[in-house]
C-alpha atoms as a PDB file:
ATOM      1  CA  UNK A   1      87.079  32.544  29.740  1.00  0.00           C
ATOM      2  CA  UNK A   2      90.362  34.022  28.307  1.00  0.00           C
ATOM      3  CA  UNK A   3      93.238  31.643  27.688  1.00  0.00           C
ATOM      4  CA  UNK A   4      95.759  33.267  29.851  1.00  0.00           C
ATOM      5  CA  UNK A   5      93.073  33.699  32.226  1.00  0.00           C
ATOM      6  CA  UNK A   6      92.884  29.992  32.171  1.00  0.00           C
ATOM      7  CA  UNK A   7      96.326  29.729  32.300  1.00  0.00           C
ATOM      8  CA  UNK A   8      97.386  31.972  34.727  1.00  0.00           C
ATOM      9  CA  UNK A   9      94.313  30.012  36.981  1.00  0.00           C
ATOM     10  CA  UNK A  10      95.690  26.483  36.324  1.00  0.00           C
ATOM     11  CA  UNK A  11      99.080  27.722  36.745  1.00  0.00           C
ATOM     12  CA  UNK A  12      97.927  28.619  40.815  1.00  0.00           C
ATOM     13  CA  UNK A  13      96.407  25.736  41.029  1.00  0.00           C
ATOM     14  CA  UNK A  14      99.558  23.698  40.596  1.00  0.00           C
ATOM     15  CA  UNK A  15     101.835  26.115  42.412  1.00  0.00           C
ATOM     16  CA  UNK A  16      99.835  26.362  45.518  1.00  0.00           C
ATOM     17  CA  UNK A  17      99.499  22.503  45.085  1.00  0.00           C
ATOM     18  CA  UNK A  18     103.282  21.909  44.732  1.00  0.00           C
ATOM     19  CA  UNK A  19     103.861  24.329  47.781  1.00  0.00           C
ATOM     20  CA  UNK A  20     104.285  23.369  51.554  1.00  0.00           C
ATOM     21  CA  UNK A  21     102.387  24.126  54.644  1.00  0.00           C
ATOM     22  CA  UNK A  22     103.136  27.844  54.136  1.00  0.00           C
ATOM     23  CA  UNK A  23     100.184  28.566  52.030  1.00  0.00           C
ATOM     24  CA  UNK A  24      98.467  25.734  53.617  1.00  0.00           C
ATOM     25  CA  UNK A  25      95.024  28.733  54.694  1.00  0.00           C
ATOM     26  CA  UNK A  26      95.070  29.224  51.141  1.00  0.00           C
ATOM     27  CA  UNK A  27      94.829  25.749  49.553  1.00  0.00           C
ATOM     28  CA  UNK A  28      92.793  23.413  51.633  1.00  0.00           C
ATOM     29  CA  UNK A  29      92.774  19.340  51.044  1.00  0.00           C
ATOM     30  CA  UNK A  30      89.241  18.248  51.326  1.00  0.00           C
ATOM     31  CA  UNK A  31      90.030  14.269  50.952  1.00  0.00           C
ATOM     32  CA  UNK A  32      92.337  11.704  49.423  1.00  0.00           C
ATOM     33  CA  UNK A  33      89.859   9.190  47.646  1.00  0.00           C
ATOM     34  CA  UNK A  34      91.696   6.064  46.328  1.00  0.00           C
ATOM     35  CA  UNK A  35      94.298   7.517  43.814  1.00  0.00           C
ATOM     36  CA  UNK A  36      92.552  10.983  43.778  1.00  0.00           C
ATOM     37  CA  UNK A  37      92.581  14.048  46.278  1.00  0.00           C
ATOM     38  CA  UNK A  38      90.296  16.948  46.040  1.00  0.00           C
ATOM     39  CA  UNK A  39      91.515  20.432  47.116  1.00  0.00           C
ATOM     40  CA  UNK A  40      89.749  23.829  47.173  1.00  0.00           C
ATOM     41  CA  UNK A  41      91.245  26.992  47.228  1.00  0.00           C
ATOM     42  CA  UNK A  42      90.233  30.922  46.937  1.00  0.00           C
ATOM     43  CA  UNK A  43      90.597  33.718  44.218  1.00  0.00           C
ATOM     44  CA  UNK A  44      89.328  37.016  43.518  1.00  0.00           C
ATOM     45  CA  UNK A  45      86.824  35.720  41.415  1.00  0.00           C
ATOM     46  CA  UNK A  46      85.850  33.056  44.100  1.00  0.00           C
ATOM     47  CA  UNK A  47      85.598  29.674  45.465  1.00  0.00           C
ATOM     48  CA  UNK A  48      87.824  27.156  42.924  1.00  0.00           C
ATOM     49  CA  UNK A  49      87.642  23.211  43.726  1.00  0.00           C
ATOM     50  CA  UNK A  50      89.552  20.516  41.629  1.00  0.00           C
ATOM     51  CA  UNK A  51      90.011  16.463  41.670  1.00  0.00           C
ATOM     52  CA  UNK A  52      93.380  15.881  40.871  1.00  0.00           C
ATOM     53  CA  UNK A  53      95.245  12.951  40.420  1.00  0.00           C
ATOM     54  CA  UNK A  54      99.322  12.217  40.068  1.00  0.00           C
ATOM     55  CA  UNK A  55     100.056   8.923  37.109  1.00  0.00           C
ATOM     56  CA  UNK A  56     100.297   5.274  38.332  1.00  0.00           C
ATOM     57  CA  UNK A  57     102.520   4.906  35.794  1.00  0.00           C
ATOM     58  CA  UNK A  58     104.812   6.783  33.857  1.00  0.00           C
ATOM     59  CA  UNK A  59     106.587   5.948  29.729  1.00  0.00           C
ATOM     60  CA  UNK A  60     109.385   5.993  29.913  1.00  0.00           C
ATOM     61  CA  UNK A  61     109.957   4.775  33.305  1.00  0.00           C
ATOM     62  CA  UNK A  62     113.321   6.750  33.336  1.00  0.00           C
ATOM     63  CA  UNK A  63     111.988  10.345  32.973  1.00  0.00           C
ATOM     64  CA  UNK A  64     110.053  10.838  36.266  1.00  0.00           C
ATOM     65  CA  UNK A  65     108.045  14.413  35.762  1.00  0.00           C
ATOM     66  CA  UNK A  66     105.521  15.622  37.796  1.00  0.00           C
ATOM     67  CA  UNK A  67     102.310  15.148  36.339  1.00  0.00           C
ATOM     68  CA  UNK A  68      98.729  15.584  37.334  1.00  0.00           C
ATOM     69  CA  UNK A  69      95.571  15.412  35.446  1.00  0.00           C
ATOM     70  CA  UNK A  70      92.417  17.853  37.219  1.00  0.00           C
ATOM     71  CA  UNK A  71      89.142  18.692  36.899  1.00  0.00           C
ATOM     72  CA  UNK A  72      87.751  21.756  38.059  1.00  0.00           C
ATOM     73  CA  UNK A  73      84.968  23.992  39.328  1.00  0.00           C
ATOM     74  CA  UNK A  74      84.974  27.533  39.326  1.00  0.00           C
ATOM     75  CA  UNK A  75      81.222  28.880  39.686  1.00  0.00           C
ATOM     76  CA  UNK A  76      82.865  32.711  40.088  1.00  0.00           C
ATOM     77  CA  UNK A  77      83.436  32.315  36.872  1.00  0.00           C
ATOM     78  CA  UNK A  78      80.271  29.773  35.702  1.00  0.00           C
ATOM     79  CA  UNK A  79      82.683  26.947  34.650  1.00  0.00           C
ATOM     80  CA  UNK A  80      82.023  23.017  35.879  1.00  0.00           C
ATOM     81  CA  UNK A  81      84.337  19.874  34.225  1.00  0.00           C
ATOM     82  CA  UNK A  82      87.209  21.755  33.294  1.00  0.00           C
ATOM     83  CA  UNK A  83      89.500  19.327  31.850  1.00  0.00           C
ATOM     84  CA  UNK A  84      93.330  20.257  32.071  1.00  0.00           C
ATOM     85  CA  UNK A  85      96.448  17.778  32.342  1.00  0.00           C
ATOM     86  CA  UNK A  86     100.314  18.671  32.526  1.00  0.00           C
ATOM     87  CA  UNK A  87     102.841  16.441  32.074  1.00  0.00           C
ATOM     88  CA  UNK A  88     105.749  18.190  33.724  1.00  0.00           C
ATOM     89  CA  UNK A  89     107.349  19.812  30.705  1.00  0.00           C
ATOM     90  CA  UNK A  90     106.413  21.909  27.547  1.00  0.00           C
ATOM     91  CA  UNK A  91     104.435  20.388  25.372  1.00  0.00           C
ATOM     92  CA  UNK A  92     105.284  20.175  21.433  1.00  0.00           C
ATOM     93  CA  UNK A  93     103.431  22.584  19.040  1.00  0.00           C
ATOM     94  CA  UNK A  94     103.120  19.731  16.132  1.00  0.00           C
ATOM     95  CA  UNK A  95     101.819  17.209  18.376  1.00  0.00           C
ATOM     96  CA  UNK A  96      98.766  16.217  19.734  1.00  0.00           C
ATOM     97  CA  UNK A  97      98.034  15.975  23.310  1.00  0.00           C
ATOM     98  CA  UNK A  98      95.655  12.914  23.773  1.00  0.00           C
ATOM     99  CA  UNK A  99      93.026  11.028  26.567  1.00  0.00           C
ATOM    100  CA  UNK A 100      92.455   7.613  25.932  1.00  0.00           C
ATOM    101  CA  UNK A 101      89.936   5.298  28.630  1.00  0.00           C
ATOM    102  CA  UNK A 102      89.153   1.483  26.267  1.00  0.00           C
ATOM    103  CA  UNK A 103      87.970   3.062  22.691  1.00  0.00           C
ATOM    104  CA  UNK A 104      87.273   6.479  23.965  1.00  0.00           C
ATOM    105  CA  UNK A 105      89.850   9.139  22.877  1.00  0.00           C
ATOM    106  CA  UNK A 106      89.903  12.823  23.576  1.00  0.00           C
ATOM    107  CA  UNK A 107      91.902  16.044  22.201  1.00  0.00           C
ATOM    108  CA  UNK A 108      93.496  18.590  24.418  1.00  0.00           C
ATOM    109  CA  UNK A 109      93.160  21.766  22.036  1.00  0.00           C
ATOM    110  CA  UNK A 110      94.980  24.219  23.678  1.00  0.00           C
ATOM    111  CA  UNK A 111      98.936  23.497  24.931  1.00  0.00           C
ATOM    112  CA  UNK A 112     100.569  26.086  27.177  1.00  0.00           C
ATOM    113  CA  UNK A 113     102.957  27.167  29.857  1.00  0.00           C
ATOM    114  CA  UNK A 114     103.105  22.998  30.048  1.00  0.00           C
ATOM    115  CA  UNK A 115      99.831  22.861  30.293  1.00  0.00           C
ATOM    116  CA  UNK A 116      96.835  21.197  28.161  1.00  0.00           C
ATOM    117  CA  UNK A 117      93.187  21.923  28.151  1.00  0.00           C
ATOM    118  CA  UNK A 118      89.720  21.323  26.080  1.00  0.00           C
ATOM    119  CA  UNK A 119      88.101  24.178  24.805  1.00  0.00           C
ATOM    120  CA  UNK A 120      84.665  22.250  23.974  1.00  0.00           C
ATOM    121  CA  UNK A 121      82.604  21.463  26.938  1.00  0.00           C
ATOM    122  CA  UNK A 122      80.595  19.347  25.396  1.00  0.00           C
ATOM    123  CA  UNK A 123      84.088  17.055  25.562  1.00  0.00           C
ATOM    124  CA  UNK A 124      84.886  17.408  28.793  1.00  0.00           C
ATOM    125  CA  UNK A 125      81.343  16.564  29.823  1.00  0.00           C
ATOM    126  CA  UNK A 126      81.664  13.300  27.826  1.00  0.00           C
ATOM    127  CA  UNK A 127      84.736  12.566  29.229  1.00  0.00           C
ATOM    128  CA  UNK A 128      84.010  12.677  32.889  1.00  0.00           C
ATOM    129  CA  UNK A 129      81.045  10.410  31.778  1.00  0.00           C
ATOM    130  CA  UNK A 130      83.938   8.127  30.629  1.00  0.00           C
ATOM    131  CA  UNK A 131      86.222   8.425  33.540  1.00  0.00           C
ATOM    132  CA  UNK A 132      82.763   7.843  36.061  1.00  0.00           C
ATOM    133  CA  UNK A 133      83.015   4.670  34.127  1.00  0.00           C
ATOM    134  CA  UNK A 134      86.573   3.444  33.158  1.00  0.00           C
ATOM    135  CA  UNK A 135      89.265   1.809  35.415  1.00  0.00           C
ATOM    136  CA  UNK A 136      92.143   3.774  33.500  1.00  0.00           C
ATOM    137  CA  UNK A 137      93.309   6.647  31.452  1.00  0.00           C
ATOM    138  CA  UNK A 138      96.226   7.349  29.568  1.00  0.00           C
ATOM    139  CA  UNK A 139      97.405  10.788  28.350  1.00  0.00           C
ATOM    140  CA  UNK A 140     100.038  10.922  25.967  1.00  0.00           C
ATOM    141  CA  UNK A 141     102.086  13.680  24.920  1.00  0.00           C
ATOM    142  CA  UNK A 142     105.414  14.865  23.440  1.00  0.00           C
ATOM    143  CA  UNK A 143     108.032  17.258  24.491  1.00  0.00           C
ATOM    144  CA  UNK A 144     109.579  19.824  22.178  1.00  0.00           C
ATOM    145  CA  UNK A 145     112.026  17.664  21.488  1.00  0.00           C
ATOM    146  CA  UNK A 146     109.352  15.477  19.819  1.00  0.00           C
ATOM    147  CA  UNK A 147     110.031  12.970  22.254  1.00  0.00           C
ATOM    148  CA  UNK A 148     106.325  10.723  23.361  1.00  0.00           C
ATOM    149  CA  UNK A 149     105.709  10.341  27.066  1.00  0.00           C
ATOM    150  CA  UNK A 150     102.525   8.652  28.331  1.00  0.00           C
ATOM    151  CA  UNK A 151     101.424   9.327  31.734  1.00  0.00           C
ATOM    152  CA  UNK A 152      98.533   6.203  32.931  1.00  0.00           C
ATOM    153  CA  UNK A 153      96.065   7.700  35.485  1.00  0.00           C
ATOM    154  CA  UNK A 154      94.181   5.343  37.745  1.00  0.00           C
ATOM    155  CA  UNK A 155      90.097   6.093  37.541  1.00  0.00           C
ATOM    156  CA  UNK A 156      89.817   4.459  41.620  1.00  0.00           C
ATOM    157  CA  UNK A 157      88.263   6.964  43.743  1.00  0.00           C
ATOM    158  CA  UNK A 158      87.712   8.953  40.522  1.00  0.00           C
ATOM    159  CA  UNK A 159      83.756   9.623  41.128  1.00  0.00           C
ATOM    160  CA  UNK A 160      83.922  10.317  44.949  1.00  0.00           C
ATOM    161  CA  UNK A 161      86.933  12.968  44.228  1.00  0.00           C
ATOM    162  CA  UNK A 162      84.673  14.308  41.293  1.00  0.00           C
ATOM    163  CA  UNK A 163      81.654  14.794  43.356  1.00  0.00           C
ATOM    164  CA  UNK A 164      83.176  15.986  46.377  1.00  0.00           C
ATOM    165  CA  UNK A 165      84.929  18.922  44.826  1.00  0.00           C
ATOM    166  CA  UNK A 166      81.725  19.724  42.669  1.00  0.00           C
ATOM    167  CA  UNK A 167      79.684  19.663  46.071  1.00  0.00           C
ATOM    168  CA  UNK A 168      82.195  21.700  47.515  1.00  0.00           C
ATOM    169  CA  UNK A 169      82.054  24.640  45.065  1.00  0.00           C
ATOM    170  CA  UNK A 170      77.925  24.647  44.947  1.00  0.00           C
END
């Protein structure tokens, strides 16, 4: 898939997401599980179902931004486990964007539109392995000011949310 493809997907996602009850046909909630909803939605290309989850925490506590960390299904488009996070701002160009669940860590190689997202799939399988698994995960990043946020993600209700938006889009 094209990167502003991807983009321009993820970037619906979050809008219709962020939007009220006007678009609420368009973007359905299919169930809150623990500290993770699961919401499916239509395109041109089809049928697209995420998990998405908002942080538990947030460094530092004084900069509240709207983060989310999702995976999603889009079988329009043949594409399971996609692994994207935002952290409410534009990310840095020098910095990495990292996962980390206990000794596990994992690289977000592609930053845009304040967005992040793997480009191997064989990492994003591995890591919802690890998030099936883990209790927490922490992404940190750093605006383009340089400045190092970290955004802790709660892993409750993390498999029930994963398989109900993969069943969902099958």
């Amino acid at each position: 898939m094209s990167l502003i493809k991807k983009i321009l997907s993820i970037t619906i996602i979050v809008f219709f997401a962020s939007l009220s009850k006007v678009f609420a046909e368009d973007l359905k909630k299919v169930g809150k599980f623990k500290d993770w909803e699961v919401m499916v939605m239509s395109e041109a290309s089809g049928k697209v179902c995420f998990a998405q989850s908002i942080p538990v925490l947030q460094a530092p506590k004084n900069n509240k931004r709207d983060a989310r960390l999702f995976v999603t299904f889009r079988p329009g488009e043949k594409i399971s486990n996609e692994i994207s996070t935002t952290s409410g701002y534009e990310f840095n160009k020098n910095n990495s964007v990292l996962a980390t669940s206990g000794n596990n860590k994992f690289k977000f190689d592609i930053k845009q539109q304040g967005f992040a997202w793997m480009t191997s799939n064989k990492k994003e399988n591995i890591m919802v392995k690890v998030m099936k698994k883990g209790s927490r995960i922490m992404v940190t990043g750093y605006n383009e000011k340089g400045s190092q946020t970290i955004d802790h993600y709660s892993l409750l209700g993390f498999t029930k949310a994963y398989g109900t938006a993969k069943k969902a889009c099958s």
